[in-house]
N, C-alpha and C. Protein backbone atom coordinates (compact mmCIF):
# COMPACT_ATOMS: atom_id res chain seq x y z
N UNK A 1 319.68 -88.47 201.18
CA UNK A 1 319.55 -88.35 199.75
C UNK A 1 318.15 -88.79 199.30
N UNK A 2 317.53 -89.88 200.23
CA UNK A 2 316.13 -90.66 199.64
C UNK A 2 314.88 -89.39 200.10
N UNK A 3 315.46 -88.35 200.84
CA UNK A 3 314.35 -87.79 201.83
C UNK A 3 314.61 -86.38 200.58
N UNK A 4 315.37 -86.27 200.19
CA UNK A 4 315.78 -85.19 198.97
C UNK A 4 315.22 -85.57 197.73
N UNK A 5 315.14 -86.63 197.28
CA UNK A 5 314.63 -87.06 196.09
C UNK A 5 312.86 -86.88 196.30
N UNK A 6 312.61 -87.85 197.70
CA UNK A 6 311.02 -87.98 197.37
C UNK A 6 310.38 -86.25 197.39
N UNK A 7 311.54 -85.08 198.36
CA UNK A 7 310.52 -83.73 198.55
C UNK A 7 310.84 -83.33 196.76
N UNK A 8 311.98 -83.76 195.69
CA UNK A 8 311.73 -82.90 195.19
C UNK A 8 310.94 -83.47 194.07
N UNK A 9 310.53 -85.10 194.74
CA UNK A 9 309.05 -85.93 193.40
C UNK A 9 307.46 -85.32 193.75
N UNK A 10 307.76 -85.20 194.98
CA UNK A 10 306.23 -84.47 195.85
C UNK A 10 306.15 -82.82 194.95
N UNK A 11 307.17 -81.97 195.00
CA UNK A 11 307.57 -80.52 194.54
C UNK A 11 307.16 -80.39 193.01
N UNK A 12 307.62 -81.66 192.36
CA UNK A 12 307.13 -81.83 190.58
C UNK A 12 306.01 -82.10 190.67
N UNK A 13 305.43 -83.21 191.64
CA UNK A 13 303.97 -83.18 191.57
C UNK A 13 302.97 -82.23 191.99
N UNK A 14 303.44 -81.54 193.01
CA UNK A 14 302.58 -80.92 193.10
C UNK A 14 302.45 -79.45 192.02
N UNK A 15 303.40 -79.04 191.44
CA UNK A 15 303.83 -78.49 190.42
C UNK A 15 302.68 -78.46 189.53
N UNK A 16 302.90 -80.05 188.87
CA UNK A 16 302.36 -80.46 187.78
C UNK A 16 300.35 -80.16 187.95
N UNK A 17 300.37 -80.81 188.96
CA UNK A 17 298.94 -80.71 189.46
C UNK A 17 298.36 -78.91 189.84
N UNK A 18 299.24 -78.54 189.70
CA UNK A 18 298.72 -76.87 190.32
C UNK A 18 298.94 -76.44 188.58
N UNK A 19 299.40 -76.67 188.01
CA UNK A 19 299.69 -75.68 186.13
C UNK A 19 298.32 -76.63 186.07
N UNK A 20 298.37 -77.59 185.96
CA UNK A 20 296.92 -78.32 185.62
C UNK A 20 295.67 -77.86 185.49
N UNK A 21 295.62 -77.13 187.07
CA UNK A 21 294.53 -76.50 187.78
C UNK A 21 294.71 -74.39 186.51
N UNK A 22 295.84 -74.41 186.46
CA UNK A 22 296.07 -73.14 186.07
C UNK A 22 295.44 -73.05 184.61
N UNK A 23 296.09 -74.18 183.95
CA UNK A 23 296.37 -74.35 182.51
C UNK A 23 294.25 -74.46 182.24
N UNK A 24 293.36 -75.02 182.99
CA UNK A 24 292.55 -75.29 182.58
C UNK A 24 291.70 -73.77 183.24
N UNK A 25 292.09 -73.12 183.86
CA UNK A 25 291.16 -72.00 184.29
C UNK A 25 291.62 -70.44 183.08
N UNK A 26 292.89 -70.92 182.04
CA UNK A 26 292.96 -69.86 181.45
C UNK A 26 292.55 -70.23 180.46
N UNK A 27 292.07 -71.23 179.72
CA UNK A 27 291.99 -72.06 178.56
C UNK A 27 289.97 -72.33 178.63
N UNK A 28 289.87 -71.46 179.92
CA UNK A 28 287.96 -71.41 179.93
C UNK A 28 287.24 -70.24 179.80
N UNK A 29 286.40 -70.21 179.29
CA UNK A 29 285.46 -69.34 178.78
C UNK A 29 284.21 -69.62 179.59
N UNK A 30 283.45 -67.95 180.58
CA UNK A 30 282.44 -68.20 181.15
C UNK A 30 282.32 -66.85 181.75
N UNK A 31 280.58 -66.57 180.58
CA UNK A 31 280.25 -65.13 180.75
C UNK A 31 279.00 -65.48 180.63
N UNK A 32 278.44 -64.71 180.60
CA UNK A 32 276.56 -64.09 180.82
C UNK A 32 276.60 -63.29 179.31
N UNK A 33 275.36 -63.47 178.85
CA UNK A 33 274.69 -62.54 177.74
C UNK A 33 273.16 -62.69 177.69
N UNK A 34 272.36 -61.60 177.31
CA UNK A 34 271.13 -61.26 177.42
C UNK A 34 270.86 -60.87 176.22
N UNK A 35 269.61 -61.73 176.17
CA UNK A 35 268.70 -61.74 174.76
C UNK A 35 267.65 -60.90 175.48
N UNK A 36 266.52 -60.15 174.53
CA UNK A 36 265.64 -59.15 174.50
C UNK A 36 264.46 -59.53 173.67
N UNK A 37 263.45 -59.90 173.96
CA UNK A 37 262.42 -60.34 172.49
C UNK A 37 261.17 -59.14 172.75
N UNK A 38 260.65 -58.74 171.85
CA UNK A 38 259.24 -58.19 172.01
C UNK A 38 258.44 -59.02 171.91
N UNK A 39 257.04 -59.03 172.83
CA UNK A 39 255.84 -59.95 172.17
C UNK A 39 254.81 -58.99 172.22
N UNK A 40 253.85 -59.62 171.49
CA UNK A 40 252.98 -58.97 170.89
C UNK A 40 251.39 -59.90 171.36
N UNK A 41 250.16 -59.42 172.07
CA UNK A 41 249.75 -60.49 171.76
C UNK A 41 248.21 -59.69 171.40
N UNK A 42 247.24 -60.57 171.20
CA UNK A 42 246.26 -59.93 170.28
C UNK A 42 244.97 -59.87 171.79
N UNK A 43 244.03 -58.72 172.15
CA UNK A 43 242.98 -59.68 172.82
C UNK A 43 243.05 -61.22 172.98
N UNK A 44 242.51 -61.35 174.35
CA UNK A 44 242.34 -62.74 174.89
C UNK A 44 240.67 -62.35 175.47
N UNK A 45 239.98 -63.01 174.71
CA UNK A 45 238.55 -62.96 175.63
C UNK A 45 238.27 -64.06 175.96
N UNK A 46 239.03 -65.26 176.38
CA UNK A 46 238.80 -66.42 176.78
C UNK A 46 239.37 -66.02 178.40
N UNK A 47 239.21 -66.98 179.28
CA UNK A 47 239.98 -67.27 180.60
C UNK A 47 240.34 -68.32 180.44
N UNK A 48 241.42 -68.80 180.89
CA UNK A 48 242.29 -69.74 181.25
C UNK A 48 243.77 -69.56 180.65
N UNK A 49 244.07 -70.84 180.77
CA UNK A 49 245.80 -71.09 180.44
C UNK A 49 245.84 -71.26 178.67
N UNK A 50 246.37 -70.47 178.29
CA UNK A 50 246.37 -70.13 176.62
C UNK A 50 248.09 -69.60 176.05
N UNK A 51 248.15 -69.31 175.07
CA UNK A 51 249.18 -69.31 174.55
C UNK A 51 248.72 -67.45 174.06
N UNK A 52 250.23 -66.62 175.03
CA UNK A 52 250.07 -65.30 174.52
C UNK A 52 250.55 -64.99 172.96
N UNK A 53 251.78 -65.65 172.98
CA UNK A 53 252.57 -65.01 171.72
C UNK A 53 253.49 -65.94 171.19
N UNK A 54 254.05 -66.47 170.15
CA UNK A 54 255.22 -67.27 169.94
C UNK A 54 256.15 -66.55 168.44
N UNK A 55 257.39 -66.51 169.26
CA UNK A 55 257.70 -65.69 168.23
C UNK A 55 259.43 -66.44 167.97
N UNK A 56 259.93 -66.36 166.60
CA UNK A 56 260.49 -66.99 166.22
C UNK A 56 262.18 -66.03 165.75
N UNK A 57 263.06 -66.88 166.84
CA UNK A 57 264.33 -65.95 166.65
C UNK A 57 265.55 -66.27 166.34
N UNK A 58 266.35 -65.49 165.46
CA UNK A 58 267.23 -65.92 164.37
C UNK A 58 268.46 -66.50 165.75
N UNK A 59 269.04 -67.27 165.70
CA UNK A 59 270.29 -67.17 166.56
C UNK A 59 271.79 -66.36 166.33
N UNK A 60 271.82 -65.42 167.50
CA UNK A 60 273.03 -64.49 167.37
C UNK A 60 274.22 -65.37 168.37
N UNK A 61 274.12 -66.42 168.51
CA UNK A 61 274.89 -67.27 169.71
C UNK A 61 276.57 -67.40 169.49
N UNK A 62 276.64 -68.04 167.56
CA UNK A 62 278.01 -67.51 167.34
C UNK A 62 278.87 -66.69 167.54
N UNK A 63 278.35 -64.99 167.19
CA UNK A 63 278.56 -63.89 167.33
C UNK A 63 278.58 -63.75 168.18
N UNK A 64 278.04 -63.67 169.59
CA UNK A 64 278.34 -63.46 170.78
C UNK A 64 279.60 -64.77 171.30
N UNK A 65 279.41 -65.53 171.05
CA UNK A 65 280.62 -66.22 170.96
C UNK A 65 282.14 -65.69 170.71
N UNK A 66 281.88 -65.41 169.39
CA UNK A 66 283.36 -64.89 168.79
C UNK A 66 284.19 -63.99 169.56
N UNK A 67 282.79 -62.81 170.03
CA UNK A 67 283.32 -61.92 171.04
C UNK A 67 283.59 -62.14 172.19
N UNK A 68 283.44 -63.42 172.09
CA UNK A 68 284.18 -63.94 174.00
C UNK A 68 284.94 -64.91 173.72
N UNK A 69 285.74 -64.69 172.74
CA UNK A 69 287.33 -65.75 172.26
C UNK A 69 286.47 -67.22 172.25
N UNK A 70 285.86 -67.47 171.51
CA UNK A 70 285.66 -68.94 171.38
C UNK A 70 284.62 -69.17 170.40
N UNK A 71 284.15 -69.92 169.54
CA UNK A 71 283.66 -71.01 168.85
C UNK A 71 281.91 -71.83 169.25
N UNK A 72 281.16 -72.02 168.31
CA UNK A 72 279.90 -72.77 168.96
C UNK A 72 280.81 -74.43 168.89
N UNK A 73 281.84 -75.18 168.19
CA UNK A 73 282.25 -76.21 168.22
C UNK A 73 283.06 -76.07 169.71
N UNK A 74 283.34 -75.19 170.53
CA UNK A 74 284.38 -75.11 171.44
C UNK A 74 283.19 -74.95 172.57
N UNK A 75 281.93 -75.06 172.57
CA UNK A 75 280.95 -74.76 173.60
C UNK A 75 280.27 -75.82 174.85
N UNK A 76 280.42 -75.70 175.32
CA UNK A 76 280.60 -76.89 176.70
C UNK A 76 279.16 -76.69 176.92
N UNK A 77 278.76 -75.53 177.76
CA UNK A 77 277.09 -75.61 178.57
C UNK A 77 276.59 -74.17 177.99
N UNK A 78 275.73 -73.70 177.97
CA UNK A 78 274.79 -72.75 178.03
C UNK A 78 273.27 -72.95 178.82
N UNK A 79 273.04 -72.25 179.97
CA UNK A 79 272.33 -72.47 180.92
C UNK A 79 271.15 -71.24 180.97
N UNK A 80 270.16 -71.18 181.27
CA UNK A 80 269.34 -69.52 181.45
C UNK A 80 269.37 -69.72 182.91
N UNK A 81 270.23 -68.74 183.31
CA UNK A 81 270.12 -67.78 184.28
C UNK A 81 268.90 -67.27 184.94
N UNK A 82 267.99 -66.14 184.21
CA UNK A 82 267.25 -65.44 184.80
C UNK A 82 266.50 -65.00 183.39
N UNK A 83 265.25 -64.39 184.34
CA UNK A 83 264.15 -64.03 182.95
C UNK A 83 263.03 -63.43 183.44
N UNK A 84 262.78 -62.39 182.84
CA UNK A 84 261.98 -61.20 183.05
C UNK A 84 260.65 -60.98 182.15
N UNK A 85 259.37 -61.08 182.57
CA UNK A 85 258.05 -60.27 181.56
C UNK A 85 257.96 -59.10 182.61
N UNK A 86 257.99 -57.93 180.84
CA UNK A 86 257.35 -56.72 181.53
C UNK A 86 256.53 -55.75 180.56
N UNK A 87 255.91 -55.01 181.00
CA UNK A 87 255.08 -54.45 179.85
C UNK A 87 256.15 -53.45 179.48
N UNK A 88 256.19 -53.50 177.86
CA UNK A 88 257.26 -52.54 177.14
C UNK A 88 256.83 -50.85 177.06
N UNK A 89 255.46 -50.35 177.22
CA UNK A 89 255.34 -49.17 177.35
C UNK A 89 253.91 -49.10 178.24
N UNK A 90 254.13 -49.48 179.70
CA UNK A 90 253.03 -49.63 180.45
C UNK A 90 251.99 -48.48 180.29
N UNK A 91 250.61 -48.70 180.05
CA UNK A 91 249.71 -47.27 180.10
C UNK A 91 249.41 -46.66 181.62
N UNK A 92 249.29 -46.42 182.47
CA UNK A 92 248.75 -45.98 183.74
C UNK A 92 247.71 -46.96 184.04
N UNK A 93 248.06 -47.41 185.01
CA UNK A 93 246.79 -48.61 185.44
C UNK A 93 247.07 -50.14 184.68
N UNK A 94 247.99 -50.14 183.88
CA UNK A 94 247.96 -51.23 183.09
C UNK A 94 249.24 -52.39 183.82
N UNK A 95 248.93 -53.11 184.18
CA UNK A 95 249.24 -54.11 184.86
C UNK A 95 249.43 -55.94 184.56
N UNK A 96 250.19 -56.48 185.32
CA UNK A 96 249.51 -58.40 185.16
C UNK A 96 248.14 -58.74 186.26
N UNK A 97 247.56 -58.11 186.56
CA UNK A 97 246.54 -58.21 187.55
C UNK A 97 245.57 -59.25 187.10
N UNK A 98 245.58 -58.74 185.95
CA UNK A 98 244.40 -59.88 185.41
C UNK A 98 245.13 -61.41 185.03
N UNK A 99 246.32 -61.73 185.04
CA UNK A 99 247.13 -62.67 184.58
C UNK A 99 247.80 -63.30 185.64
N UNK A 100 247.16 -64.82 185.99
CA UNK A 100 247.77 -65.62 187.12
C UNK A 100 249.35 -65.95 187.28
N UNK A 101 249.54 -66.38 186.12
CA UNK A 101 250.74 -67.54 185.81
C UNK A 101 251.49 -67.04 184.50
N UNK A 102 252.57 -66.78 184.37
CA UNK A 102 253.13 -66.51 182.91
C UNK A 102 254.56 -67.90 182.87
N UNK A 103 254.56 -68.18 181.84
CA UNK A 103 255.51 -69.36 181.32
C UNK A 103 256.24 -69.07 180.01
N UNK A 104 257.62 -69.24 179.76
CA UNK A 104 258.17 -69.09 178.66
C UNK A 104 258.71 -70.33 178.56
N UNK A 105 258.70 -70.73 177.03
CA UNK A 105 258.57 -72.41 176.66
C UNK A 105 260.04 -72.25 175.12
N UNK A 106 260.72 -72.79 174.99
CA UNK A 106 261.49 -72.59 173.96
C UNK A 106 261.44 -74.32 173.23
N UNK A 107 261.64 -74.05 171.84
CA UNK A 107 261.78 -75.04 170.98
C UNK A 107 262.02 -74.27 169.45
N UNK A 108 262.38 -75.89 169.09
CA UNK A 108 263.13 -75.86 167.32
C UNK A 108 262.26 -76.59 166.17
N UNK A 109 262.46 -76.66 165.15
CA UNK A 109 261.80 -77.33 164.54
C UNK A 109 262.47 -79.01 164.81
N UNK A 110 263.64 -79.18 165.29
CA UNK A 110 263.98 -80.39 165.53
C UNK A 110 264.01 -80.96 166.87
N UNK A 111 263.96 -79.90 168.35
CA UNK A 111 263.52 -80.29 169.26
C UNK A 111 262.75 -79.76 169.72
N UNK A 112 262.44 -80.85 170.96
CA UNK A 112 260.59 -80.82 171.31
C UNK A 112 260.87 -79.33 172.40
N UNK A 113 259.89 -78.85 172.98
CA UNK A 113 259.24 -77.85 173.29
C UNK A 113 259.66 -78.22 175.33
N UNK A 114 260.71 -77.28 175.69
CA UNK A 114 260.81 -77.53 177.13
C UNK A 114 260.40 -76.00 177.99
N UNK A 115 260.20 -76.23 178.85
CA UNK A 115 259.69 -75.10 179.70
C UNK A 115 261.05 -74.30 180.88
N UNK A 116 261.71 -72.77 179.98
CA UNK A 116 262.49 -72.07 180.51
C UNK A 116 262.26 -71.86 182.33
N UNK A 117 261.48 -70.95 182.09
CA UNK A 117 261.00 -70.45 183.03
C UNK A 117 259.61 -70.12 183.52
N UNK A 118 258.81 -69.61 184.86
CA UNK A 118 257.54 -69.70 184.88
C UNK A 118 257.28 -69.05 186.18
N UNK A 119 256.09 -68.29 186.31
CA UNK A 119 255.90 -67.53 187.92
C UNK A 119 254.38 -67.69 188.30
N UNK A 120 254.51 -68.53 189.95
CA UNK A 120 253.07 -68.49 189.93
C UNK A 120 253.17 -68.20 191.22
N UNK A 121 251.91 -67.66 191.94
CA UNK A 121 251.36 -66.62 191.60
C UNK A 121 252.35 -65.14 190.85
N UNK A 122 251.30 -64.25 190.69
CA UNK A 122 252.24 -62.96 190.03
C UNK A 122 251.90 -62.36 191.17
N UNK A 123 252.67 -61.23 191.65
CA UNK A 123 252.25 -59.83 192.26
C UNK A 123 250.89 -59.16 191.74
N UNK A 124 250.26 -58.86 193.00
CA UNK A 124 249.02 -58.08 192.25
C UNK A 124 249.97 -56.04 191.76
N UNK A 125 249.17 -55.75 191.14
CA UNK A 125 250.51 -54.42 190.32
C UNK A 125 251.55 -54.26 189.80
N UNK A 126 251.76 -55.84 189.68
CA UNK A 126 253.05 -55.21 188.92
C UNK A 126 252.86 -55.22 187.58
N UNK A 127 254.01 -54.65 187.06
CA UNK A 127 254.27 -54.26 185.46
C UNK A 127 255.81 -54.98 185.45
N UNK A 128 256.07 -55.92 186.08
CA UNK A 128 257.29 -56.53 185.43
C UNK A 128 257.43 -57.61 186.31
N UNK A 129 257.47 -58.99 185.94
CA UNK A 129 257.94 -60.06 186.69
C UNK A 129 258.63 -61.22 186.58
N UNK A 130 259.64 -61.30 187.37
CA UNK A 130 260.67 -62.08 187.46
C UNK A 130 260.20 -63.31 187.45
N UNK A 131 260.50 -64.13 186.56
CA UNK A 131 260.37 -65.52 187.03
C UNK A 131 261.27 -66.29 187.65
N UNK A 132 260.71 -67.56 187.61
CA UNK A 132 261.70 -68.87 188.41
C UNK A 132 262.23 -69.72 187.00
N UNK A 133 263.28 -69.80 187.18
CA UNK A 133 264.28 -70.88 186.19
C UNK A 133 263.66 -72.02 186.02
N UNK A 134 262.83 -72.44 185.61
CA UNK A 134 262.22 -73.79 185.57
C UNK A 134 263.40 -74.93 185.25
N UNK A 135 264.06 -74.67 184.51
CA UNK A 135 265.06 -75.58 183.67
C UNK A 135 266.75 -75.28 184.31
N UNK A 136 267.29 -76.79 184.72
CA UNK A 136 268.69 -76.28 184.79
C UNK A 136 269.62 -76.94 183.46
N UNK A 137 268.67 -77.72 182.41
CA UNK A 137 269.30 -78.16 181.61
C UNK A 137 270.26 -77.35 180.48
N UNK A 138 271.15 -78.13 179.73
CA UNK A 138 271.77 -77.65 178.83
C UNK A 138 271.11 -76.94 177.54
N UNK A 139 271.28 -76.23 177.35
CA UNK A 139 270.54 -75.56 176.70
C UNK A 139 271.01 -75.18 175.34
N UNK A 140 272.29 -75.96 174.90
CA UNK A 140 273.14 -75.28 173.75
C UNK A 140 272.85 -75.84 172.04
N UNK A 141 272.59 -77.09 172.58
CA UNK A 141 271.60 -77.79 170.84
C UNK A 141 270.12 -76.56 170.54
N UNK A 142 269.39 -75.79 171.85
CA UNK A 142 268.48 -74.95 171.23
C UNK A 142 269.22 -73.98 170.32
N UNK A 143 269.67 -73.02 171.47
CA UNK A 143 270.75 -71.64 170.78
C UNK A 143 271.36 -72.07 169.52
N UNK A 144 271.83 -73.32 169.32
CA UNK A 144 272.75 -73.81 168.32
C UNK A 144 272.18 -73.50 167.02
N UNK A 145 270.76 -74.23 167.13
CA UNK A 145 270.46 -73.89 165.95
C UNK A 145 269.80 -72.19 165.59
N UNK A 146 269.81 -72.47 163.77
CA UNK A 146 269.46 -71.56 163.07
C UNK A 146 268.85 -70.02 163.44
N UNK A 147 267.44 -71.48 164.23
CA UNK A 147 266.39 -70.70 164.71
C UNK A 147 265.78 -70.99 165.74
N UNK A 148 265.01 -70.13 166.60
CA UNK A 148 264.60 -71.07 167.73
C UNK A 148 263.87 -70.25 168.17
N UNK A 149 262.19 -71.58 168.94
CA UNK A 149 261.33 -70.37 169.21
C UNK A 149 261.01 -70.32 170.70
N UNK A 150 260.81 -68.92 171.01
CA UNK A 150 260.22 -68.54 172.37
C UNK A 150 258.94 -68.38 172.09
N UNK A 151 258.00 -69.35 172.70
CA UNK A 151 256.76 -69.02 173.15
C UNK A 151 256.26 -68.98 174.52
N UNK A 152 255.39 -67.67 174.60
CA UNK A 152 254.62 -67.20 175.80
C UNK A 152 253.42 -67.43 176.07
N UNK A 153 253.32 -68.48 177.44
CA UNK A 153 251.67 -68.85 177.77
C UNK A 153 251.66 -68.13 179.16
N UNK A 154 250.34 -68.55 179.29
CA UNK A 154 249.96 -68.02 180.86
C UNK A 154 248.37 -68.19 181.07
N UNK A 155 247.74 -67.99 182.25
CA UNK A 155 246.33 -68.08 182.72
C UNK A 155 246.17 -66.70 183.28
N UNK A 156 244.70 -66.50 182.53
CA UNK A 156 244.66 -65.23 183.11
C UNK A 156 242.98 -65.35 184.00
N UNK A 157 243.07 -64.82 184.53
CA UNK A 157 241.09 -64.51 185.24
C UNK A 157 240.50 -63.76 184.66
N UNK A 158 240.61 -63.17 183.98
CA UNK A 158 239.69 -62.02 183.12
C UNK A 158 240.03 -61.81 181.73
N UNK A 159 239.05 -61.39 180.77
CA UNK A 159 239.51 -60.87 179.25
C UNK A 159 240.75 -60.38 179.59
N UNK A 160 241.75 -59.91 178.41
CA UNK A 160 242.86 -59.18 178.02
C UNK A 160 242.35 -58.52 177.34
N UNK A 161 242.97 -57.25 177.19
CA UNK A 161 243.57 -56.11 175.84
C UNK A 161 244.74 -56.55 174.98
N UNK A 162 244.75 -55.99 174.39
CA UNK A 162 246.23 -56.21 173.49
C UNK A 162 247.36 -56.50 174.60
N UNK A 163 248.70 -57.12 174.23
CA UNK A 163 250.01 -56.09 175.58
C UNK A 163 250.86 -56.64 174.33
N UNK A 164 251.74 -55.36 174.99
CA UNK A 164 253.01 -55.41 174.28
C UNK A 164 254.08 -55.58 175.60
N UNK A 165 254.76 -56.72 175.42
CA UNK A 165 255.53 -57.35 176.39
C UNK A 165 256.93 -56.83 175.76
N UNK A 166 258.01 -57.09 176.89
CA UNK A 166 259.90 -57.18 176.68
C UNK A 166 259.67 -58.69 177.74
N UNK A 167 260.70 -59.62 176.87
CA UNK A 167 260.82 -60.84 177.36
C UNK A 167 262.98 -60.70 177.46
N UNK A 168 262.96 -60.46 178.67
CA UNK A 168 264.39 -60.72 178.89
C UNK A 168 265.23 -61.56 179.80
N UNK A 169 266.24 -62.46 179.17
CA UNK A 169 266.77 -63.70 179.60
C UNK A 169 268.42 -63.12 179.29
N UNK A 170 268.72 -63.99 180.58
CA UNK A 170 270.16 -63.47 180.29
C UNK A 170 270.37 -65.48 180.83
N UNK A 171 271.66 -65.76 179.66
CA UNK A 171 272.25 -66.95 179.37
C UNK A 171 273.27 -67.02 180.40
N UNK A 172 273.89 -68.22 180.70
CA UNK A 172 275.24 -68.62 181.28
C UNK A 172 275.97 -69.28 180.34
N UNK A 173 277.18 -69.30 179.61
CA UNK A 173 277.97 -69.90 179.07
C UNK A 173 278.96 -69.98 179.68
N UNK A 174 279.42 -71.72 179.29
CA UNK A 174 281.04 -71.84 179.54
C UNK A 174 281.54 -72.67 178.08
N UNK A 175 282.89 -72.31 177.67
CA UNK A 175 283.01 -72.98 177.04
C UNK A 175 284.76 -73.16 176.67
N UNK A 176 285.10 -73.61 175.79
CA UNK A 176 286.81 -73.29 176.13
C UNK A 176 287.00 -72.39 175.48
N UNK A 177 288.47 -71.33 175.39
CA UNK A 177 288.98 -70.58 174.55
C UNK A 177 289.40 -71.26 173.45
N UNK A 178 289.36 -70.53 172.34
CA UNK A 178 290.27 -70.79 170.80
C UNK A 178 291.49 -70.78 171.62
């Protein structure tokens, strides 16, 4: 009878401990979404490490939220994933050749200025480059707010022309369901 009781206290526990495991994997939220920015930047006839573009973006974070059953009060982490410079309508010949290092830097008017992502060296020819995640921090007080800015630096070896860049980052969220 004692060997009947304890399999069927082990059977509730382990029960209990497995809905546990269940109850918290249906009750989570955890998807990917990708932001898109244009930059713009003007001639550079200087060399060195300078600031291409900083451009200032409304937050759609709720809204993408909503559409993935959950809440910015229900939001646990938001992480960047991955992140892309590329020229948005390359001309023939037009390249990062002349451009060592590119860096994307995000901040708010209430927090300070941290560094996303960044690639050094670049490929000589290319017209689009992947960077490295600089940051594995939380990232959800930026997105949170209002507004928030992406700015683009980099070093280049030679004058610039104008470029018209696509800056694309795709997010990690987890957070709970409503």
């Amino acid at each position: 009878m004692k060997t009947k009781i304890t399999s069927l206290a082990i059977a509730v526990f382990s029960s209990v401990l497995f809905m546990g495991g269940c109850l918290e994997k249906i009750t989570a939220v955890d998807f990917n979404y990708t932001t898109t920015v244009q930059l713009k930047s003007d001639s550079l006839k200087t060399v060195g490490y300078q600031s291409i573009d900083t451009v200032v973006l409304k937050s759609d974070l709720e809204s993408e939220l909503k559409k993935n059953g959950t809440t910015l009060d229900l939001l646990d982490e938001l992480t960047l994933k991955s992140a892309s410079v590329s020229y948005t309508t390359p001309v023939a010949g037009e390249n990062f050749d002349k451009v060592d290092a590119v860096e994307l830097w995000v901040f708010t008017a209430t927090l300070p200025p941290l560094k996303l992502a960044s690639k050094l060296p670049i490929g000589k020819g290319s017209t689009k480059v992947d960077l490295d995640v600089a940051s594995s921090a939380n990232l959800e007080e930026y997105l949170k707010s209002e507004s928030y800015t992406i700015e683009s630096k980099g070093t280049n070896n030679s004058p610039l022309g104008p470029m018209d860049l696509t800056v694309s980052a795709t997010w990690n969220i987890k957070a709970s369901a409503k």
